[in-house]
Protein backbone atom coordinates (compact mmCIF):
# COMPACT_ATOMS: atom_id res chain seq x y z
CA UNK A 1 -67.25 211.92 -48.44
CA UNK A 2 -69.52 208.61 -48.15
CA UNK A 3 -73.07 209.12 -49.25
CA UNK A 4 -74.18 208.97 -45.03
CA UNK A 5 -71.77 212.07 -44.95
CA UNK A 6 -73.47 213.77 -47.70
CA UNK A 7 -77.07 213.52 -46.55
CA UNK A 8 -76.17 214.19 -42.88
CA UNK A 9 -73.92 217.71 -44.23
CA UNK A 10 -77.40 218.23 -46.46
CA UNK A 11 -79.70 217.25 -43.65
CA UNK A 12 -81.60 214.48 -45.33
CA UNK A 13 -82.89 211.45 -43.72
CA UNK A 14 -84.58 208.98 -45.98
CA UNK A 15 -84.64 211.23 -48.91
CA UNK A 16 -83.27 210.12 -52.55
CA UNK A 17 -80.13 212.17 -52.21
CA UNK A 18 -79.54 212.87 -55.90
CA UNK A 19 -82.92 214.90 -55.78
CA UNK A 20 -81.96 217.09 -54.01
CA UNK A 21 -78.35 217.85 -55.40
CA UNK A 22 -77.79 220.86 -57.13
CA UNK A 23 -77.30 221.25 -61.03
CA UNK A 24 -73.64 221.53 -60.56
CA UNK A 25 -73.43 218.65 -58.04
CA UNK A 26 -75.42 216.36 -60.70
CA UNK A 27 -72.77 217.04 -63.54
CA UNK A 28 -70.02 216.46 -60.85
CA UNK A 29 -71.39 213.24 -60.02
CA UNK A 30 -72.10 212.28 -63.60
CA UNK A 31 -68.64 213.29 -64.79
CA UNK A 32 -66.90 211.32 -61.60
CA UNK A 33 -69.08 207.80 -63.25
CA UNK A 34 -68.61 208.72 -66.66
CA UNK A 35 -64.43 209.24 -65.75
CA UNK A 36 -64.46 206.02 -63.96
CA UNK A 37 -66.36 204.12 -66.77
CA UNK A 38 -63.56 204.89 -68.97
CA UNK A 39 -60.65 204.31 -66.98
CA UNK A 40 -62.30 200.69 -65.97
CA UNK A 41 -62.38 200.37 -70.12
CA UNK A 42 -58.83 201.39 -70.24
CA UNK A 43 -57.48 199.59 -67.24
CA UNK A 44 -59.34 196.80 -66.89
CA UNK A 45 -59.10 195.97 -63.26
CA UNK A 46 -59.63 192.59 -61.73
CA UNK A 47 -60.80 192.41 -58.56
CA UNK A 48 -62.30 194.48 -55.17
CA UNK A 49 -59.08 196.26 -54.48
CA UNK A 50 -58.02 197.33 -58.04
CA UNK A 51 -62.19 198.26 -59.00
CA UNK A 52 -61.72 200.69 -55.77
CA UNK A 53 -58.30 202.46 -57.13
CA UNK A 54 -60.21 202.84 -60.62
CA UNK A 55 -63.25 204.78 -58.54
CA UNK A 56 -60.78 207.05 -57.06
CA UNK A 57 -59.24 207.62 -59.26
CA UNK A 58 -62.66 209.13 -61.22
CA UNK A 59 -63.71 210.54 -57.80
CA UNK A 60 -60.93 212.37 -58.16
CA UNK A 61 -61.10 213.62 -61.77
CA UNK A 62 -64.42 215.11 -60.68
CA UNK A 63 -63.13 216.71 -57.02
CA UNK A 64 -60.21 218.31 -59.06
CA UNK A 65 -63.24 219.98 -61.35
CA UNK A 66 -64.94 221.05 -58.35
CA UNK A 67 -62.05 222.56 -57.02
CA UNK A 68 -61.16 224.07 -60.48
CA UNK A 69 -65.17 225.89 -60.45
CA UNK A 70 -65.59 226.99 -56.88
């Protein structure tokens, strides 16, 4: 989900959206950067294309969590 999505589902309009995400949504978030900070350690991409696999690829790491809680 883009952040647009997010704060239209939440029903913000020019309010900082990570104030007003949950406790559990913070530490998803924070895991999904933290996850994508190591794999761009560990895979070094080069490059638009490659940088976006590495983000999904943490995106994904953190969705799989969320999943895994709720």
């Amino acid at each position: 989900m883009s952040t647009r999505q997010y704060k239209n589902l939440k029903g913000l309009k020019k309010e900082n959206l990570r104030d007003n995400m949950s406790t559990l949504e913070l530490a998803l978030n924070m895991l999904a950067e933290a996850t994508t900070t190591e794999l761009t350690k560990v895979q070094n991409p080069q490059g638009l294309k490659e940088n976006q696999k590495v983000a999904n690829e943490g995106g994904s790491v953190a969705g799989s969590a969320r999943k895994e809680i709720l």
